[in-house]
C-alpha atoms as a PDB file:
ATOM      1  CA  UNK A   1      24.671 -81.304  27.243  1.00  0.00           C
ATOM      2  CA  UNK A   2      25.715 -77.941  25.494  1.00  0.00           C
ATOM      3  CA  UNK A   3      27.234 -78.420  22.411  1.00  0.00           C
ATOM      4  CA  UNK A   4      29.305 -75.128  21.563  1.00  0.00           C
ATOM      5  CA  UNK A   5      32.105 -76.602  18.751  1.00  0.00           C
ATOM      6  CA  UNK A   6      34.876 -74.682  20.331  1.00  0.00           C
ATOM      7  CA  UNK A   7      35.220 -77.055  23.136  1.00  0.00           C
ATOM      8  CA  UNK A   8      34.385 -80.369  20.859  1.00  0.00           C
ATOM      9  CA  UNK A   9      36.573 -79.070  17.611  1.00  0.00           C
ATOM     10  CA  UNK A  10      38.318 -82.541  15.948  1.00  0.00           C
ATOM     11  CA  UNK A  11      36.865 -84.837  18.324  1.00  0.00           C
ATOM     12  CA  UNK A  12      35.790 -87.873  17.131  1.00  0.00           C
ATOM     13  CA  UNK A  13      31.994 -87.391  16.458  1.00  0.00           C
ATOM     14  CA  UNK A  14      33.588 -84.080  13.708  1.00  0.00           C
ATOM     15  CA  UNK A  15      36.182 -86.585  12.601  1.00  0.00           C
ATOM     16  CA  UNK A  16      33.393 -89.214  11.535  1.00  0.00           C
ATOM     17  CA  UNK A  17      31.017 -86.112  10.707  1.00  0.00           C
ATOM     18  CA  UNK A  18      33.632 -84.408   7.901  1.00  0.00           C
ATOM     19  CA  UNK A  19      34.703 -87.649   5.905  1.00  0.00           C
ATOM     20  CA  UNK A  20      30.861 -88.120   5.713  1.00  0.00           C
ATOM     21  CA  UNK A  21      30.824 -84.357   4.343  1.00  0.00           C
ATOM     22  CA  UNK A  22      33.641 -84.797   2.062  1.00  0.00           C
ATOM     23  CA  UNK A  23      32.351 -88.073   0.817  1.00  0.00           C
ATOM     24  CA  UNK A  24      29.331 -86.270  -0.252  1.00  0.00           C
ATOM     25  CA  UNK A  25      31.078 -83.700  -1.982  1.00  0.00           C
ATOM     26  CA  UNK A  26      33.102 -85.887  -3.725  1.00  0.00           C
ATOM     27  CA  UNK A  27      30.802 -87.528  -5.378  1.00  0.00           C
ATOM     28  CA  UNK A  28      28.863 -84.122  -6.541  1.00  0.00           C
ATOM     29  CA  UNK A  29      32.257 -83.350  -7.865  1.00  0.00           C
ATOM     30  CA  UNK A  30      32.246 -86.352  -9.993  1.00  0.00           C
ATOM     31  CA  UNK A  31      29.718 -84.729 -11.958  1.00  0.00           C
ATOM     32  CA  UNK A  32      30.876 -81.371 -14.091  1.00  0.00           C
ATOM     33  CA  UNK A  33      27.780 -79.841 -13.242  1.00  0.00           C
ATOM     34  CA  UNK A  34      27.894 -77.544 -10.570  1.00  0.00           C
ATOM     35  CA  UNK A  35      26.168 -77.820  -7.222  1.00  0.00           C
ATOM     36  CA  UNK A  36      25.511 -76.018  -3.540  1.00  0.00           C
ATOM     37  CA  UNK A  37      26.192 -76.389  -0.119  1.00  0.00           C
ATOM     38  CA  UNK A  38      23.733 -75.032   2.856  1.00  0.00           C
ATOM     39  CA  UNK A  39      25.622 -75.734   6.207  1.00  0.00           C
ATOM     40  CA  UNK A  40      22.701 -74.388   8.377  1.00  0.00           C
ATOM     41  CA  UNK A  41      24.627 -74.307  11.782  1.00  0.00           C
ATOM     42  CA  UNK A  42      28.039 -72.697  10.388  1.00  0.00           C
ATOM     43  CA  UNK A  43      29.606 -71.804  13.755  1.00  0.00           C
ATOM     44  CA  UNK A  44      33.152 -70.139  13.585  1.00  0.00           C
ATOM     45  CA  UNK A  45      34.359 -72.312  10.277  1.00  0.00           C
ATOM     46  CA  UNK A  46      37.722 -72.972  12.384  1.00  0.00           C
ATOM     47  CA  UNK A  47      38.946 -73.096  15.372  1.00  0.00           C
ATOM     48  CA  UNK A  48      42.303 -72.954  17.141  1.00  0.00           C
ATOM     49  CA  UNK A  49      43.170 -76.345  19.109  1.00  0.00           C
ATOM     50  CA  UNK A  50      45.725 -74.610  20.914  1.00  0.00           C
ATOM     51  CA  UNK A  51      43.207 -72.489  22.148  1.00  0.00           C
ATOM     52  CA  UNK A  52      41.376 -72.280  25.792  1.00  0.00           C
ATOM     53  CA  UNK A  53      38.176 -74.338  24.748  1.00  0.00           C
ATOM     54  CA  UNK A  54      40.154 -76.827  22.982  1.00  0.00           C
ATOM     55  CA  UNK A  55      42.670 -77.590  25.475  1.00  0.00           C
ATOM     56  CA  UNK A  56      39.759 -77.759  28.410  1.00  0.00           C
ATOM     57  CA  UNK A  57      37.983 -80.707  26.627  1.00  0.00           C
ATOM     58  CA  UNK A  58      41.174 -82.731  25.304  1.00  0.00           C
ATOM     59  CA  UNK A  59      38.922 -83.899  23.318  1.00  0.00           C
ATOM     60  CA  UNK A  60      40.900 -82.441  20.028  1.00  0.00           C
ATOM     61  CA  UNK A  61      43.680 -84.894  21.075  1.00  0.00           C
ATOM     62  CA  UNK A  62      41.496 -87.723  21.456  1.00  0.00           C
ATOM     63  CA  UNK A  63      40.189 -87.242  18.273  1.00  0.00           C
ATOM     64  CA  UNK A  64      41.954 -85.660  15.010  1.00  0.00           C
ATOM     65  CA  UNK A  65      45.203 -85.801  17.305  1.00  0.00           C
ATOM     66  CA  UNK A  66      45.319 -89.348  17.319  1.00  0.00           C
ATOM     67  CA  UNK A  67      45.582 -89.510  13.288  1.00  0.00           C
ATOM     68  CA  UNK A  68      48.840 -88.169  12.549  1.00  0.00           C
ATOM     69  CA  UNK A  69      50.278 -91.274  11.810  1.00  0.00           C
ATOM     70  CA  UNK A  70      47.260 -92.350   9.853  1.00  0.00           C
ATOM     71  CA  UNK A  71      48.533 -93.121   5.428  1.00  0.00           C
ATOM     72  CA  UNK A  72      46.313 -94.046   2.717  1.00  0.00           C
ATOM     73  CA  UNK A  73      42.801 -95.349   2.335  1.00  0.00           C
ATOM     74  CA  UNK A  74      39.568 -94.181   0.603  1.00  0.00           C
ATOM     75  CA  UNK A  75      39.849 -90.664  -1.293  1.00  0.00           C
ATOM     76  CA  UNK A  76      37.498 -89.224   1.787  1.00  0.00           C
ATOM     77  CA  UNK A  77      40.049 -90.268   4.106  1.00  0.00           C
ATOM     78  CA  UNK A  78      43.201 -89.063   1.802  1.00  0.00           C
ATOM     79  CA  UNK A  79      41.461 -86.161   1.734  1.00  0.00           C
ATOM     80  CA  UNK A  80      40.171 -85.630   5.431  1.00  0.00           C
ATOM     81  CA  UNK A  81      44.085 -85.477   6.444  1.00  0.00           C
ATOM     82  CA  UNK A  82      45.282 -83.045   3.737  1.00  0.00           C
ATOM     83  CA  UNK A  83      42.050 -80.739   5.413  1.00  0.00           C
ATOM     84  CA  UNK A  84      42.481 -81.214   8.514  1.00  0.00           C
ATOM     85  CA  UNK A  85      46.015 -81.853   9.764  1.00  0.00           C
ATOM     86  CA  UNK A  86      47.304 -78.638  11.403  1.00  0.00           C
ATOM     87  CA  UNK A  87      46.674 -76.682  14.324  1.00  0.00           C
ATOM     88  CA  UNK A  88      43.831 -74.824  13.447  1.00  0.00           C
ATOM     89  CA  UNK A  89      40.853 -77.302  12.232  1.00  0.00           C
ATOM     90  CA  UNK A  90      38.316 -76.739   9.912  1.00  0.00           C
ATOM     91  CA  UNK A  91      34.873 -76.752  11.089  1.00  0.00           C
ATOM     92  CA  UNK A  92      32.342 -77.963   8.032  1.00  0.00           C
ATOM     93  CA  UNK A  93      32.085 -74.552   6.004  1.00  0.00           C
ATOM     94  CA  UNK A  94      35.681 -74.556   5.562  1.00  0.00           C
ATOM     95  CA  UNK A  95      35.725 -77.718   4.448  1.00  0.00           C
ATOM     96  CA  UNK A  96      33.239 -77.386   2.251  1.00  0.00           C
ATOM     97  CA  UNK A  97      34.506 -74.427   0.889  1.00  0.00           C
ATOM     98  CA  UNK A  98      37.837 -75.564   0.283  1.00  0.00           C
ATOM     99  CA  UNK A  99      36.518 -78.313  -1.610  1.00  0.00           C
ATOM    100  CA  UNK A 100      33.941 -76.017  -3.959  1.00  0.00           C
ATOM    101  CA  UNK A 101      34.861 -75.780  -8.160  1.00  0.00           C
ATOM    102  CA  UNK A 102      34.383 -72.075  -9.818  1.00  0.00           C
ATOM    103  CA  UNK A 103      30.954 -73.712 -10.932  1.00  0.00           C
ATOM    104  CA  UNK A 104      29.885 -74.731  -7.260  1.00  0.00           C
ATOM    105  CA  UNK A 105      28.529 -72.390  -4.358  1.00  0.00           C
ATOM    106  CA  UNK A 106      28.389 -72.445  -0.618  1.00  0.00           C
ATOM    107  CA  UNK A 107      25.974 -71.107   1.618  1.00  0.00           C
ATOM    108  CA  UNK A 108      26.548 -70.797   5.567  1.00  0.00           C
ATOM    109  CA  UNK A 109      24.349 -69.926   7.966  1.00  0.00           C
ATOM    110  CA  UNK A 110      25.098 -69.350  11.727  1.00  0.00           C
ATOM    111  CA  UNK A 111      22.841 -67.340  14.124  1.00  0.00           C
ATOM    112  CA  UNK A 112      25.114 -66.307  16.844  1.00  0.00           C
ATOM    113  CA  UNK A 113      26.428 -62.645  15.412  1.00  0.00           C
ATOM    114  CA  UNK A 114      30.166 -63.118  16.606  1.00  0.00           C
ATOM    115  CA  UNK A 115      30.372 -66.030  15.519  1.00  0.00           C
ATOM    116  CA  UNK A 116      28.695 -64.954  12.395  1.00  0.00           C
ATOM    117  CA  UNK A 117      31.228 -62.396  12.273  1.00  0.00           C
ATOM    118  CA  UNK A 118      34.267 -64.815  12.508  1.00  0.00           C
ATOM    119  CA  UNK A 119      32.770 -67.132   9.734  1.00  0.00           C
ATOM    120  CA  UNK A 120      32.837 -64.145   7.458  1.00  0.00           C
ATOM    121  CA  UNK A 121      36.864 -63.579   7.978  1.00  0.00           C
ATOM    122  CA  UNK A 122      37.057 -67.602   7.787  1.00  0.00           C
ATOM    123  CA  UNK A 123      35.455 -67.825   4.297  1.00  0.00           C
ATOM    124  CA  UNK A 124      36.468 -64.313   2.890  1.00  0.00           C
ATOM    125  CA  UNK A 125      38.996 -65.869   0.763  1.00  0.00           C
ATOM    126  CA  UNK A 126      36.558 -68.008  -1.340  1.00  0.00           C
ATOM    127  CA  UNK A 127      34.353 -66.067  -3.313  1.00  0.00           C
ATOM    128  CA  UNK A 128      32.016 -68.618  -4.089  1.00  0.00           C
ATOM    129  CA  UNK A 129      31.262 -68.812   0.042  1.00  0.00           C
ATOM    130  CA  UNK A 130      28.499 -66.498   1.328  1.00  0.00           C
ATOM    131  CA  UNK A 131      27.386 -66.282   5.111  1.00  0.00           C
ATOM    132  CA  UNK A 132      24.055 -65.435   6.314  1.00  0.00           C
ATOM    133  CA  UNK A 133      23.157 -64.444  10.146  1.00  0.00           C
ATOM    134  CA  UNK A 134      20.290 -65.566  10.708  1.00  0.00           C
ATOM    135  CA  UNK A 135      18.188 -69.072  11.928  1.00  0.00           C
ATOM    136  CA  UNK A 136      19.467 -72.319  10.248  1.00  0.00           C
ATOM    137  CA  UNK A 137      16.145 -73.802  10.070  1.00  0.00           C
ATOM    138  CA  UNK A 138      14.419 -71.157   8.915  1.00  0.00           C
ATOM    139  CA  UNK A 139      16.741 -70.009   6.160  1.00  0.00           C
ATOM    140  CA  UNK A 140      17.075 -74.055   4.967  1.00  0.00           C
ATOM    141  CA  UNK A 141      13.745 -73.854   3.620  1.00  0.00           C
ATOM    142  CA  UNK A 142      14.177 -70.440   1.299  1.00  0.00           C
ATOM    143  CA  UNK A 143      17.387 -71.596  -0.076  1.00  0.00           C
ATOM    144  CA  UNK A 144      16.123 -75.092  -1.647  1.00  0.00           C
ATOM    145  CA  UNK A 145      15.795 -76.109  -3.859  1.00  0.00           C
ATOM    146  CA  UNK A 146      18.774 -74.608  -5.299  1.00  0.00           C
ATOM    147  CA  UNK A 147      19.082 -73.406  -9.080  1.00  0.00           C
ATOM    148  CA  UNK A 148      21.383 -76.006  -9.844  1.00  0.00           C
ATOM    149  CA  UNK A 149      19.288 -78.310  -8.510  1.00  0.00           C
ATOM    150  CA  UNK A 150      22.168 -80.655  -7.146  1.00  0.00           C
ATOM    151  CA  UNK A 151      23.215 -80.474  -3.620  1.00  0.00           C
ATOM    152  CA  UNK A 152      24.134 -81.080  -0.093  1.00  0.00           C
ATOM    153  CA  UNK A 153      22.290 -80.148   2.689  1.00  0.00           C
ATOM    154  CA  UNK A 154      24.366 -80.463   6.116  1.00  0.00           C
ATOM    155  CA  UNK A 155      22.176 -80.048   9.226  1.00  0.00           C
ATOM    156  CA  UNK A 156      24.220 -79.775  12.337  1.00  0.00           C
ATOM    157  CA  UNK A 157      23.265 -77.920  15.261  1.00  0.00           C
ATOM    158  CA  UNK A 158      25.058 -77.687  18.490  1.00  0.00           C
ATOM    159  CA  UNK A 159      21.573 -78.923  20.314  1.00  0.00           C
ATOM    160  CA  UNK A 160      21.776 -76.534  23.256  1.00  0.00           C
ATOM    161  CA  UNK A 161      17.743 -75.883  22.975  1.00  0.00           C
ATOM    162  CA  UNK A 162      15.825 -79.007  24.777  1.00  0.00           C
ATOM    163  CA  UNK A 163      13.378 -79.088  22.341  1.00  0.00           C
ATOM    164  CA  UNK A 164      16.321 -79.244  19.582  1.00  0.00           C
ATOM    165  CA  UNK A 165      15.576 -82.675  18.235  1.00  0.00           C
ATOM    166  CA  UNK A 166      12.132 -81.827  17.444  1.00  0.00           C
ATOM    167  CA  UNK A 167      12.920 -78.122  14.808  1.00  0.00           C
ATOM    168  CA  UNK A 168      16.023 -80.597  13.450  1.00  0.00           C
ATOM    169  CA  UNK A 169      13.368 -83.283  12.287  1.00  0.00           C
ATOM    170  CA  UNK A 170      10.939 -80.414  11.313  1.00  0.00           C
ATOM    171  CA  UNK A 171      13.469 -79.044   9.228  1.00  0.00           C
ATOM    172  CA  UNK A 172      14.571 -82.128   7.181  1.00  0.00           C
ATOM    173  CA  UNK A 173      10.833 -82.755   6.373  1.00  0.00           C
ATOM    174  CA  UNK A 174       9.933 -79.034   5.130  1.00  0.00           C
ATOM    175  CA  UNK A 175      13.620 -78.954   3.116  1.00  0.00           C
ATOM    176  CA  UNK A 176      12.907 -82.641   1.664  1.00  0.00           C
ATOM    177  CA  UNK A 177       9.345 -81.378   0.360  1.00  0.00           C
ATOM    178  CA  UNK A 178      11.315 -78.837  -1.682  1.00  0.00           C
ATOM    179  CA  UNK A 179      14.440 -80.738  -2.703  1.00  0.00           C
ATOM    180  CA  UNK A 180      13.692 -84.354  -2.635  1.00  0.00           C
ATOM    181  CA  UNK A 181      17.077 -85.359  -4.538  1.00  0.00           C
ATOM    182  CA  UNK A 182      19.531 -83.228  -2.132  1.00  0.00           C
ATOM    183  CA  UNK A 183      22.076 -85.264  -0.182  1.00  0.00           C
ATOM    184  CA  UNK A 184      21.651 -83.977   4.103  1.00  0.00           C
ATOM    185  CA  UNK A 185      23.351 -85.371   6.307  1.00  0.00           C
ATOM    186  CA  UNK A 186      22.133 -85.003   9.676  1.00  0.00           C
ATOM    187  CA  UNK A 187      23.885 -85.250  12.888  1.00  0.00           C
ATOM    188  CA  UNK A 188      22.798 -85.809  16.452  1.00  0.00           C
ATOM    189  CA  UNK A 189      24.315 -86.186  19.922  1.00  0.00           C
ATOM    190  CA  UNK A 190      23.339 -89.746  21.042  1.00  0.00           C
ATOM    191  CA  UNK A 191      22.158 -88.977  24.787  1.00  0.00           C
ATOM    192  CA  UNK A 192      19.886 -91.884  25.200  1.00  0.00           C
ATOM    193  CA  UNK A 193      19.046 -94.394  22.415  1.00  0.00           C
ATOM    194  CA  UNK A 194      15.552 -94.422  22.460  1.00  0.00           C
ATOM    195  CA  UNK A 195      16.304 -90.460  21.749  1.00  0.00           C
ATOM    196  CA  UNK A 196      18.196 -90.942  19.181  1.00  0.00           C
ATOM    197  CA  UNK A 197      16.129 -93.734  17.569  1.00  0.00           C
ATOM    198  CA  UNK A 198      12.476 -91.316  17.940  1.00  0.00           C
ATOM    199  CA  UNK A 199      14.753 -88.923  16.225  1.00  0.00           C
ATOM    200  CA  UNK A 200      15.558 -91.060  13.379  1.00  0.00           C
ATOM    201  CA  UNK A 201      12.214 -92.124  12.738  1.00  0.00           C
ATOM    202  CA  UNK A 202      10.954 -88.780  12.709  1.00  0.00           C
ATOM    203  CA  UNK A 203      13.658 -88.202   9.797  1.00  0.00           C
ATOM    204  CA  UNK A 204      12.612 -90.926   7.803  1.00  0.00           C
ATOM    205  CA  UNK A 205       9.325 -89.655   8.454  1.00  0.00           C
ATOM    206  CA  UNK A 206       9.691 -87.175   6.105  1.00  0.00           C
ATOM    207  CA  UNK A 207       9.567 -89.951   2.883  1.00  0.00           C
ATOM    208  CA  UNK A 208      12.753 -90.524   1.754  1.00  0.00           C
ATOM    209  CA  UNK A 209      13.539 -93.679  -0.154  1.00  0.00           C
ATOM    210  CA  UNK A 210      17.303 -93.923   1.149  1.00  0.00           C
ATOM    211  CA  UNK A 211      18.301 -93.311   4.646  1.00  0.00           C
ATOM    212  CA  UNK A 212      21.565 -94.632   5.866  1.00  0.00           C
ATOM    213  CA  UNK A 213      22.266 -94.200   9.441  1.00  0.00           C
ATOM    214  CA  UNK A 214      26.183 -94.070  10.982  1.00  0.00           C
ATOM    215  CA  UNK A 215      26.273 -94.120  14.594  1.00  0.00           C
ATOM    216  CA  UNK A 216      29.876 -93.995  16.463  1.00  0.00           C
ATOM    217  CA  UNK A 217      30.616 -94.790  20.136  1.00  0.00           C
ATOM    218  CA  UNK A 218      33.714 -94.130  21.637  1.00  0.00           C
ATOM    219  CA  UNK A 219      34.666 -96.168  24.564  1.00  0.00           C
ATOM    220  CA  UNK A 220      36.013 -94.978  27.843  1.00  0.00           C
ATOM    221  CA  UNK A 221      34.740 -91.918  27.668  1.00  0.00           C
ATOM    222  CA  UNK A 222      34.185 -90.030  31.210  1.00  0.00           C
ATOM    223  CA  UNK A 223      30.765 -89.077  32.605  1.00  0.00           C
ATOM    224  CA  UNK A 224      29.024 -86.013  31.284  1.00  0.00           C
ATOM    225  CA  UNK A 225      31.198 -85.884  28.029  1.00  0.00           C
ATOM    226  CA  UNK A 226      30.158 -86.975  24.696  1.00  0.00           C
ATOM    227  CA  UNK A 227      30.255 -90.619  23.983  1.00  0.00           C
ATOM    228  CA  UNK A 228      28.157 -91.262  21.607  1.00  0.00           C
ATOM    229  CA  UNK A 229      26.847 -89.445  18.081  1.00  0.00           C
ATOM    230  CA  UNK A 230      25.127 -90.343  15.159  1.00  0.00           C
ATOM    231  CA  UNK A 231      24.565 -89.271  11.034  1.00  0.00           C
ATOM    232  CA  UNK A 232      21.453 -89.782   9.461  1.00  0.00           C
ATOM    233  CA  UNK A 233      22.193 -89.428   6.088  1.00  0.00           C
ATOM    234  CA  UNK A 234      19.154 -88.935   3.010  1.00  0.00           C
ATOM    235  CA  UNK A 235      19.830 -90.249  -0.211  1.00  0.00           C
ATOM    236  CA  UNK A 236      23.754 -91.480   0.590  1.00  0.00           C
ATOM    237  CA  UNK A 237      25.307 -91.468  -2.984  1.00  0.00           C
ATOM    238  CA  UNK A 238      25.966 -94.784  -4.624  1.00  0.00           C
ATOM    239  CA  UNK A 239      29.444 -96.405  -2.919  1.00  0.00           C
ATOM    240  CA  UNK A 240      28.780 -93.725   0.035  1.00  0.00           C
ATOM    241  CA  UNK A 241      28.583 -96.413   2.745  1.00  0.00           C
ATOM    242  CA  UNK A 242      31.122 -98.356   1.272  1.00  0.00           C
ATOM    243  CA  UNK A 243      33.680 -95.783   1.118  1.00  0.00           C
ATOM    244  CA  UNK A 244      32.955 -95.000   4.863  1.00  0.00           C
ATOM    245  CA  UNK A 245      33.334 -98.494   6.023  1.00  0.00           C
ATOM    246  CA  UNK A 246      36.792 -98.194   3.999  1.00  0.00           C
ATOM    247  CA  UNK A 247      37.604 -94.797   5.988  1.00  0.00           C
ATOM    248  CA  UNK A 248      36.532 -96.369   9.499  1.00  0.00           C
ATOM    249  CA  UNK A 249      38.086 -99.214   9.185  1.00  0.00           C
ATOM    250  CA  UNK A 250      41.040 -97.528   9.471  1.00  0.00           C
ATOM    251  CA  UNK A 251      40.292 -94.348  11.736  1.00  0.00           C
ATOM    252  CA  UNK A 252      38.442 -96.206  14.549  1.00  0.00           C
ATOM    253  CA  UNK A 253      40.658 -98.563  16.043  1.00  0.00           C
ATOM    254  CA  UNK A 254      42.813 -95.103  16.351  1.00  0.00           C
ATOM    255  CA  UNK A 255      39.925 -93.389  17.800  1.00  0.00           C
ATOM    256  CA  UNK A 256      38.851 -96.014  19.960  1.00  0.00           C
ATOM    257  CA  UNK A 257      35.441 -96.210  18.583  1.00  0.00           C
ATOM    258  CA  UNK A 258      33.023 -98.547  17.236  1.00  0.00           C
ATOM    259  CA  UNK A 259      30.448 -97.695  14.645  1.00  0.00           C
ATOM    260  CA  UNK A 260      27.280 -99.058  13.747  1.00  0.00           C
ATOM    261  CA  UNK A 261      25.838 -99.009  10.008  1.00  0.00           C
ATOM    262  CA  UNK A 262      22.086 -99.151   9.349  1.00  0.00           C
ATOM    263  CA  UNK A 263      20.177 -98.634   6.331  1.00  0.00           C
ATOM    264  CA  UNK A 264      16.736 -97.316   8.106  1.00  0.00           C
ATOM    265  CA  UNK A 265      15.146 -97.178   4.135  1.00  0.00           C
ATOM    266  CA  UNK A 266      16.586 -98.334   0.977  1.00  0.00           C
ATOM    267  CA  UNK A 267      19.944 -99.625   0.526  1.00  0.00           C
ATOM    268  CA  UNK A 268      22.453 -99.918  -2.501  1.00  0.00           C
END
């Protein structure tokens, strides 16, 4: 299954994906010290669910369509539908940046040059938001740890290479050598569960003490289309899985989902 984000924009697996992401940041921004974001796999940084991709899948409208009515909850969730309620949705760098303090920096990386290209218009307007072209993985590794030393590292590919699962997991280990007190979250396609669960161990393989893994289902979905995803998240912050069971709660029976908490290491 090819992942390209233009078809899967606001479907379920980015709704449960971004209120893990702004979670994060929220709790970096509880701190007045500043901090940085790598997104490794940047793609376009929005995309327009009107358009052609979008309106092929549905799956937009099965997703972040279905929230419209959706009022109050956690400050993730509050802040999820400020983000993320119009016709063009944010993919993660936006999100990020729009979230970032004068103090705090983002760092993008996306390997495909158009769509290199159209993250650069995306983020022009926030100067603390730099793109680089070039490999995710590769450029993960130079840019930790960062000088502030406080973080978030999100790792999401769009898995199109078969051997995908295998440079994700090599990539958490060589970043977590470096920066050992970053918060990454980690998302996979859930193709097969004993897939997903080598994946995972190969994660926590890398040492972490904390390792808190979300996986979401969403039921009735048709053959060949994305059903299942997960988030392996290293080092959640404290209250992180809390505030997410607060946010599902409320978005899943909308979504038609179920989700699945595990702590694979650690726990609060």
């Amino acid at each position: 299954m090819n992942y390209r984000h233009a078809f899967h924009a606001g479907n379920f697996a980015d709704v449960v994906k971004h209120l893990a992401l702004i979670a994060g940041l929220g709790h970096l921004r509880r701190k007045e010290a500043g901090f940085a974001v790598v997104d490794t796999h940047g793609g376009r940084g929005a995309y327009d669910l009107a358009a052609t991709e979008a309106a092929r899948t549905g799956e937009a409208a099965e997703g972040i369509g279905r929230l419209t009515d959706v009022k109050g909850g956690p400050a993730a969730l509050t802040t999820y539908r400020e983000l993320a309620g119009g016709a063009v949705y944010p993919g993660s760098p936006l999100i990020a940046a729009k979230l970032l303090r004068p103090q705090d920096r983002l760092v993008a990386v996306e390997m495909h040059p158009e769509d290199a290209a159209a993250l650069r218009q995306t983020l022009r307007p926030y100067a603390k938001a730099r793109v680089e072209e070039g490999d995710g993985y590769k450029r993960l590794v130079a840019l930790v740890p960062p000088p502030e030393r406080r973080g978030l590292i999100l790792i999401d590919p769009p898995y199109e290479a078969p051997d995908e699962f295998r440079f994700a997991a090599q990539a958490v280990a060589a970043a977590y050598r470096r920066f050992a007190t970053g918060i990454y979250l980690v998302w996979f396609p859930i193709k097969s569960a004993s897939e997903a669960n080598s994946f995972c161990g190969e994660v926590l393989a890398c040492g972490a003490a904390k390792v808190l893994r979300i996986d979401v289902e969403k039921r009735g979905v048709a053959e060949g289309k994305l059903a299942a995803a997960g988030l392996a998240v290293i080092n959640p912050p404290w209250q992180f899985d809390d505030e997410m069971r607060a946010a599902l709660d409320i978005v899943l029976p909308c979504l038609d989902c179920l989700a699945r908490f595990d702590w694979l290491a650690g726990k609060d």
